[in-house]
N, C-alpha and C. Protein backbone atom coordinates (compact mmCIF):
# COMPACT_ATOMS: atom_id res chain seq x y z
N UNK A 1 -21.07 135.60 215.03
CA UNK A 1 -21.82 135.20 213.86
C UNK A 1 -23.26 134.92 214.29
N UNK A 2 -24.58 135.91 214.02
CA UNK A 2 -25.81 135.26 214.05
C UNK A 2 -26.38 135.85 213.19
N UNK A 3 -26.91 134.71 212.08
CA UNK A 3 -27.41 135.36 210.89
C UNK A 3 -28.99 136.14 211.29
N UNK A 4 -29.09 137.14 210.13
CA UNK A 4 -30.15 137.86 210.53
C UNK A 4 -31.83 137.52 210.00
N UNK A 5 -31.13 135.80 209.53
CA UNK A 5 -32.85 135.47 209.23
C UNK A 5 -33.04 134.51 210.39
N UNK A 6 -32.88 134.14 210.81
CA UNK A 6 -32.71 133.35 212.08
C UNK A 6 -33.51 134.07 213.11
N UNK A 7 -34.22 132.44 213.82
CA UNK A 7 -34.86 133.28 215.15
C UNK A 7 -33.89 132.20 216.15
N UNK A 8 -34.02 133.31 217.70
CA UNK A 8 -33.14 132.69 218.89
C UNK A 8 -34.18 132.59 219.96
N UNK A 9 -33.26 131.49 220.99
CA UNK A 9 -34.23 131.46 222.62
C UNK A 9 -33.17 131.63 223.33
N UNK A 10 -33.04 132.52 224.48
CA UNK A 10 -31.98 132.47 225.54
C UNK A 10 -31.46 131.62 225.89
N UNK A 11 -31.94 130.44 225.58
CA UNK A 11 -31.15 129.39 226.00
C UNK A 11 -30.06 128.87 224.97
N UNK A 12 -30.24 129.60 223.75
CA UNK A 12 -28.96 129.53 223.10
C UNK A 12 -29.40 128.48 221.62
N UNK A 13 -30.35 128.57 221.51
CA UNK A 13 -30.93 127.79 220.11
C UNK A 13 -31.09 128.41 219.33
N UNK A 14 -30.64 127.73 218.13
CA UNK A 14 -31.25 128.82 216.70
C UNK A 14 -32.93 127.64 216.27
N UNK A 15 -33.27 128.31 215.08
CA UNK A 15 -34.57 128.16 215.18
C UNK A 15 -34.44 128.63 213.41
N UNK A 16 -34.74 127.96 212.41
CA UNK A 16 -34.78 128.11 210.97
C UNK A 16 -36.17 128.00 210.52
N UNK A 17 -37.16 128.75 209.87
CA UNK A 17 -38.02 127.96 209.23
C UNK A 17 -37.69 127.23 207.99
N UNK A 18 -38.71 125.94 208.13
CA UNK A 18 -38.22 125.58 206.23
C UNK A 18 -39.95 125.82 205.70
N UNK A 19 -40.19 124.62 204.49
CA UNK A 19 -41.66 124.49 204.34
C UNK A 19 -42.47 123.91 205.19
N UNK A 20 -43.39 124.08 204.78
CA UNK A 20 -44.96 123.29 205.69
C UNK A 20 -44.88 122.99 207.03
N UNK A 21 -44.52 124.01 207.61
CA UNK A 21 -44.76 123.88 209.18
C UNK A 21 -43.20 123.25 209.67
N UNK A 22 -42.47 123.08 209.03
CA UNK A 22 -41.02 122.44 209.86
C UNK A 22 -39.85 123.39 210.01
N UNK A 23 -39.42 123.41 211.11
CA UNK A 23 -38.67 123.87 211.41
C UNK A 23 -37.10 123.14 211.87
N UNK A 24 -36.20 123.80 211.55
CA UNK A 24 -34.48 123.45 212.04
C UNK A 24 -34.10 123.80 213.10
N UNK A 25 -33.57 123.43 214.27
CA UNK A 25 -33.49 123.61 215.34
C UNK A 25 -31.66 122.98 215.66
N UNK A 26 -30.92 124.09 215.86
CA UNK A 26 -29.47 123.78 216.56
C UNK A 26 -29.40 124.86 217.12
N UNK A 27 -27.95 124.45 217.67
CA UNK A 27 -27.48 125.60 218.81
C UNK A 27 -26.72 126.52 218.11
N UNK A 28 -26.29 127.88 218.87
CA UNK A 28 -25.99 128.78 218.26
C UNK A 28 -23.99 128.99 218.57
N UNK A 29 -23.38 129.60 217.53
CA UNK A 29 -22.27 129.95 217.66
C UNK A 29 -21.75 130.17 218.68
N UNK A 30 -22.37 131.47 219.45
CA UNK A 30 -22.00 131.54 220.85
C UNK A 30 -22.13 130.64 221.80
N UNK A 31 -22.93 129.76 221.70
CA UNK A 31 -23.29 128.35 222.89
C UNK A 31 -22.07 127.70 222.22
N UNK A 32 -22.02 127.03 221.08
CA UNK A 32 -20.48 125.98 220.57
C UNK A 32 -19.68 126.36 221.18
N UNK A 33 -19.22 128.00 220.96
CA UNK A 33 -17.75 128.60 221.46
C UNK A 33 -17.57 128.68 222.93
N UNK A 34 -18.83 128.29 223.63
CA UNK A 34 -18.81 128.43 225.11
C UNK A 34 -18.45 127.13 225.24
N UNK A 35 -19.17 126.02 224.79
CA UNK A 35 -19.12 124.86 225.12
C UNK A 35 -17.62 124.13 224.96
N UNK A 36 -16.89 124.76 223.99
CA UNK A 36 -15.58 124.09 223.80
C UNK A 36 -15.93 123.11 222.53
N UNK A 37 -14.85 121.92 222.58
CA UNK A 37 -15.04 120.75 221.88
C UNK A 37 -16.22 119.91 222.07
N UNK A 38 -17.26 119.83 221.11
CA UNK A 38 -18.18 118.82 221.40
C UNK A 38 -17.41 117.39 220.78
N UNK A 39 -18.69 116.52 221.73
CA UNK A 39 -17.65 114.87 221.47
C UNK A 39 -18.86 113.68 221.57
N UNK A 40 -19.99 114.56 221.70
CA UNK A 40 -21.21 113.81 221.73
C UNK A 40 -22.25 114.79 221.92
N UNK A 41 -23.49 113.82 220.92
CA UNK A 41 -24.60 114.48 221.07
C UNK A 41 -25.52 113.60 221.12
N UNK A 42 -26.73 113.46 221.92
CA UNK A 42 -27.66 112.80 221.96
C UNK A 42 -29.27 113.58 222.08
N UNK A 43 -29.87 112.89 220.61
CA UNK A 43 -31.09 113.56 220.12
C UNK A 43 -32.73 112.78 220.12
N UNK A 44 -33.27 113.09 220.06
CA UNK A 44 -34.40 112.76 220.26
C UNK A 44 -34.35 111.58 218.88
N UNK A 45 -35.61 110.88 219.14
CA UNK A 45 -36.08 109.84 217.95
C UNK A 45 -36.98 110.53 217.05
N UNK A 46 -37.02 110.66 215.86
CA UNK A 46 -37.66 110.75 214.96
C UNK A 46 -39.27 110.22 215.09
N UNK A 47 -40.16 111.04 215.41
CA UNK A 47 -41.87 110.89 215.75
C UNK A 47 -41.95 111.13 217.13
N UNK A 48 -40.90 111.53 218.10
CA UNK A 48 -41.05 111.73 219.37
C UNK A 48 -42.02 113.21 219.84
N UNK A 49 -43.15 113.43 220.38
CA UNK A 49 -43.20 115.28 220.72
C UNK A 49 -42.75 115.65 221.27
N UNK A 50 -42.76 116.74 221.34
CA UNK A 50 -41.54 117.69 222.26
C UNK A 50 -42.74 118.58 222.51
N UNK A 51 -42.44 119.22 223.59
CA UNK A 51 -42.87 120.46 224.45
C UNK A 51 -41.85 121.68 224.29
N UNK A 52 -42.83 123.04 224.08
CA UNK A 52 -41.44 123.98 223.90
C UNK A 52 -41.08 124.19 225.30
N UNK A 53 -39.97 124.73 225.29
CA UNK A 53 -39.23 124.54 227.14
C UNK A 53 -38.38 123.48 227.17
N UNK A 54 -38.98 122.28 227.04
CA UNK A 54 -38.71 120.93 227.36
C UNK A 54 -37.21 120.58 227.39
N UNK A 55 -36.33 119.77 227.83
CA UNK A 55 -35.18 119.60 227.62
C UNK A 55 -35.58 117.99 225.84
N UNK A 56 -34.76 118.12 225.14
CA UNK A 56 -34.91 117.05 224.28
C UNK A 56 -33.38 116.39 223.80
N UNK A 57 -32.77 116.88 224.20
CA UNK A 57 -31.64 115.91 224.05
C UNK A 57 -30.80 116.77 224.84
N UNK A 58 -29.07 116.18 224.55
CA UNK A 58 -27.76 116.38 225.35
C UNK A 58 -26.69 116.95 224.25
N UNK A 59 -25.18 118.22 224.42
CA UNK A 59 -24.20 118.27 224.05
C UNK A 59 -23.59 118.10 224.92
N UNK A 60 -22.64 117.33 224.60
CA UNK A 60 -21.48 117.05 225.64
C UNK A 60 -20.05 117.24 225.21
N UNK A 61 -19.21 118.18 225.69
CA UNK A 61 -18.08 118.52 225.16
C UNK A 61 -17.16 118.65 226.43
N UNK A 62 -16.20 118.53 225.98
CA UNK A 62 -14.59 118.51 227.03
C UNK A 62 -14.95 119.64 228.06
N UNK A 63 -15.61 120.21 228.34
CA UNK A 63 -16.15 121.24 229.54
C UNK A 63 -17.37 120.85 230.04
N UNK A 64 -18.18 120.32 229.41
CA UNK A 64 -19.52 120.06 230.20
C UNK A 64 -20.71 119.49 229.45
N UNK A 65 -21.66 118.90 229.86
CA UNK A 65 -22.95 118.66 229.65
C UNK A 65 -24.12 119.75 229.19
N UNK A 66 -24.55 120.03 228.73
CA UNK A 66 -25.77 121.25 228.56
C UNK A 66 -26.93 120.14 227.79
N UNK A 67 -28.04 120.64 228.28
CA UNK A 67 -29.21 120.24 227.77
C UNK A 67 -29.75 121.00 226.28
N UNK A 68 -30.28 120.19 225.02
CA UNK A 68 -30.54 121.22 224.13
C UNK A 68 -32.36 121.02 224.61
N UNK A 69 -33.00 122.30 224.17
CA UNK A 69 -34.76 122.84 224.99
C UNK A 69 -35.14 123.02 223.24
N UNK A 70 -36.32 122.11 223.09
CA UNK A 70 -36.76 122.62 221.86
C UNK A 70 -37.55 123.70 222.39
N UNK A 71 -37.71 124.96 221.41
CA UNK A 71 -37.95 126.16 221.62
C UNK A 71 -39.45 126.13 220.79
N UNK A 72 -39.81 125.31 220.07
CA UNK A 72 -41.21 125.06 219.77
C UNK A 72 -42.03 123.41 219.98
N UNK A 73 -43.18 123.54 219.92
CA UNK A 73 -43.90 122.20 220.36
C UNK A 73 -43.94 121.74 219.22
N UNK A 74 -44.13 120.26 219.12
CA UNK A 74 -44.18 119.86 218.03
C UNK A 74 -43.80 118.34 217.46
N UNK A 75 -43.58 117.80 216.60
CA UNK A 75 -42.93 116.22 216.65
C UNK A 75 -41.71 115.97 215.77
N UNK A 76 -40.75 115.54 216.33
CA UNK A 76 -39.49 115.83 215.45
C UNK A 76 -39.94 114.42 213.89
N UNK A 77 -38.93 115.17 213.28
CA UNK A 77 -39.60 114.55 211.52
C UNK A 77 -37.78 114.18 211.20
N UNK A 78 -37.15 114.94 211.80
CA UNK A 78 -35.92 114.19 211.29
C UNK A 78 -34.65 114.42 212.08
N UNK A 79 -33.62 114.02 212.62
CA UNK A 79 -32.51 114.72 213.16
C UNK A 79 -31.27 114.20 212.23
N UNK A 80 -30.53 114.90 212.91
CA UNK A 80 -29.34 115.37 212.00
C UNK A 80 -28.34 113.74 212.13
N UNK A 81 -28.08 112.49 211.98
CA UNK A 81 -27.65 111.12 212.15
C UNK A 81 -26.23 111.67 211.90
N UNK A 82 -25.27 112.70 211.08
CA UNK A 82 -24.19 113.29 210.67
C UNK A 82 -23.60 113.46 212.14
N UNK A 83 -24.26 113.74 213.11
CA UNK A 83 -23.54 114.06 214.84
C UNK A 83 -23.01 112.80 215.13
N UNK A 84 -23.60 112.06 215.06
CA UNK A 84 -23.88 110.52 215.60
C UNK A 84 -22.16 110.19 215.25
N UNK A 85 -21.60 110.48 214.30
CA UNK A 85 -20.25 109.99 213.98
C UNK A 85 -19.28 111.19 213.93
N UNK A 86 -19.98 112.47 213.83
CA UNK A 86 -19.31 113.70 213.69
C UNK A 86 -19.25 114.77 214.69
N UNK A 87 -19.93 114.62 216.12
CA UNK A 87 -20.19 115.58 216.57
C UNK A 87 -19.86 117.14 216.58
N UNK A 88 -18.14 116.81 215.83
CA UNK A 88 -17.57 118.31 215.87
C UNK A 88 -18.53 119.21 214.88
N UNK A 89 -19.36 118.87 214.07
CA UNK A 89 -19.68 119.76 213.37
C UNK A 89 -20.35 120.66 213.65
N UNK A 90 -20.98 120.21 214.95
CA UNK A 90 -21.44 121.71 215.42
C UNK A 90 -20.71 122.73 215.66
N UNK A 91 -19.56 122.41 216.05
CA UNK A 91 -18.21 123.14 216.67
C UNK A 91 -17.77 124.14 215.17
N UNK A 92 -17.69 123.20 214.02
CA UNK A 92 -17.41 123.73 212.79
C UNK A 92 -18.45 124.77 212.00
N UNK A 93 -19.55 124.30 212.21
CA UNK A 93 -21.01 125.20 211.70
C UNK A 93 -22.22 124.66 212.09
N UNK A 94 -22.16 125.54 212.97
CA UNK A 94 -23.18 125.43 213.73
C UNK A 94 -24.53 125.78 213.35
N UNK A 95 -24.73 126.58 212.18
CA UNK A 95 -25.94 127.08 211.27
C UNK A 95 -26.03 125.80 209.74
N UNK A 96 -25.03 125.73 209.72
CA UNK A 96 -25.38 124.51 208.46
C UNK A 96 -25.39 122.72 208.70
N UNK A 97 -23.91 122.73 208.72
CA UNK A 97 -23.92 120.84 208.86
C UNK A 97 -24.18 120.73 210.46
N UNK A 98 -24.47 121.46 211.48
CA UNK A 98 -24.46 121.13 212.54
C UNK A 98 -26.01 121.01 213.30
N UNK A 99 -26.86 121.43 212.44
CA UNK A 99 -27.92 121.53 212.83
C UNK A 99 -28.44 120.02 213.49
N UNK A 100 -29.26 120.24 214.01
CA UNK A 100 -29.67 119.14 214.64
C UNK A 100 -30.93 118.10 214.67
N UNK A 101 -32.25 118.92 215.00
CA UNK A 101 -33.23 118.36 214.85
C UNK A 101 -34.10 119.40 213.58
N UNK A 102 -35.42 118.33 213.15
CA UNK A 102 -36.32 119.52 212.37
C UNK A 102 -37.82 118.82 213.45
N UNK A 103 -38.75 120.20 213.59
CA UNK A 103 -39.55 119.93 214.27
C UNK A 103 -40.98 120.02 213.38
N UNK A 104 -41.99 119.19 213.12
CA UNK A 104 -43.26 119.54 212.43
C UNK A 104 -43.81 120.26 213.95
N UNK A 105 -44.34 121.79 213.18
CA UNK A 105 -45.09 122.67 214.45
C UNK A 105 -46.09 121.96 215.05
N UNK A 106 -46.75 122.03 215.72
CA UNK A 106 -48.12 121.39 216.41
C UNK A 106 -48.98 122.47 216.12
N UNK A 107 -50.27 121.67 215.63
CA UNK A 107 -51.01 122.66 215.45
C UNK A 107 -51.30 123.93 216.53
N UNK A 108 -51.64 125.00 216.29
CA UNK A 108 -51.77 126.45 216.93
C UNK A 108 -50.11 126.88 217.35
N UNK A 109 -49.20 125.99 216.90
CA UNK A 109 -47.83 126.73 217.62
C UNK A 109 -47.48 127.38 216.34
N UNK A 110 -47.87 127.56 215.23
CA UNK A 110 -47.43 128.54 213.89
C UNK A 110 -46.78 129.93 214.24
N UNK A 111 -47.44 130.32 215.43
CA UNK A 111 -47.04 132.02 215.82
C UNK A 111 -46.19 131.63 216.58
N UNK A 112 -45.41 130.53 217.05
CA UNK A 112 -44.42 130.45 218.32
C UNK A 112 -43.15 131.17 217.69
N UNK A 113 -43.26 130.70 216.72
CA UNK A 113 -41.97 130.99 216.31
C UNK A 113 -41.19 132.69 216.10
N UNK A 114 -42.37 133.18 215.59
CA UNK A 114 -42.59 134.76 215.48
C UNK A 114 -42.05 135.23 217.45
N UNK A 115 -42.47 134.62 217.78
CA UNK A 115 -42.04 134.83 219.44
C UNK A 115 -40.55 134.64 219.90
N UNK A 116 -40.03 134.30 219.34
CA UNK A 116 -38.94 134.02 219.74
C UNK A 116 -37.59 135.47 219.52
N UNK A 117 -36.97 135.25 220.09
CA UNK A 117 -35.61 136.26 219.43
C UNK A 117 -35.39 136.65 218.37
N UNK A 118 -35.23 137.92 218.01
CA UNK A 118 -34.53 138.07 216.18
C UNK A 118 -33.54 138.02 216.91
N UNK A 119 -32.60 138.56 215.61
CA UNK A 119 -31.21 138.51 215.61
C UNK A 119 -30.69 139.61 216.27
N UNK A 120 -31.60 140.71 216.05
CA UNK A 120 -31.00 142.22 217.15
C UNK A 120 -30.88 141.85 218.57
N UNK A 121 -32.08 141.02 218.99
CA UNK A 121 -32.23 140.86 220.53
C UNK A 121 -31.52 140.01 220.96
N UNK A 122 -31.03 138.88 219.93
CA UNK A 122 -30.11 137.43 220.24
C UNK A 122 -28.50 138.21 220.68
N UNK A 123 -28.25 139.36 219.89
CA UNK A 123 -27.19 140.17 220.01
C UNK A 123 -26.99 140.67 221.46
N UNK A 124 -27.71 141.27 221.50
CA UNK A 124 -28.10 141.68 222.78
C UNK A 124 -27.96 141.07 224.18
N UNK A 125 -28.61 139.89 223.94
CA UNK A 125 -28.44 138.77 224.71
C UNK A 125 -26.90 138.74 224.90
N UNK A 126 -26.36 138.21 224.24
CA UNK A 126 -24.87 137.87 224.02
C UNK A 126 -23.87 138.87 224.34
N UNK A 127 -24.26 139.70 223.82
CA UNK A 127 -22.82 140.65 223.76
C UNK A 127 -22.08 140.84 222.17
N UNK A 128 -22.81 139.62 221.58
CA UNK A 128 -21.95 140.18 220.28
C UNK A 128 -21.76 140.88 219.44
């Protein structure tokens, strides 16, 4: 499953635009199904910046630790508090209730996003 409006980063993030510069940021189907059962997630604070690259928070599931990398710069405006008591939902949908953070772009990062993976190349990536 990777929808075809969606942008990706090799490291396994999806990447949504919404309005005015914010963006949705979770992990992708194939990262959940690798990861197994998630059982915790730990996310950045709301007004924190992020660096794209950067590591900004943790999934942690019955197989392992992985770092989530925001894939654009920018200052998070809201995260997803639904993990905080639910973590499986990433496990369940990982494009809707599982999403995670939203990022306001930093100014000049508007084109980052255009940079990133479509959905042909995210395929690709993967195998799927």
């Amino acid at each position: 499953m990777i929808p075809e409006e969606l942008r990706y980063t090799e490291a396994h993030e999806w990447v949504r635009e919404l309005a005015d510069g914010v963006v949705r940021i979770g992990i992708t189907d194939h990262a959940q199904s690798q990861l197994g059962d998630v059982v915790f997630v730990q996310l950045p604070a709301v007004g924190d910046a992020v660096t794209a690259g950067a590591a900004v928070g943790e999934v942690e599931s019955t197989k392992s630790v992985s770092d989530l990398y925001a894939p654009v710069a920018g200052s998070v405006v809201a995260v997803n508090e639904a993990l905080q008591d639910n973590p499986e939902l990433i496990n369940t949908g990982p494009y809707e209730a599982g999403w995670m953070i939203e990022i306001k772009l930093a100014d000049g990062a508007e084109g980052a996003v255009a940079d990133l993976l479509d959905a042909a190349a995210y395929r690709e990536l993967t195998g799927d």
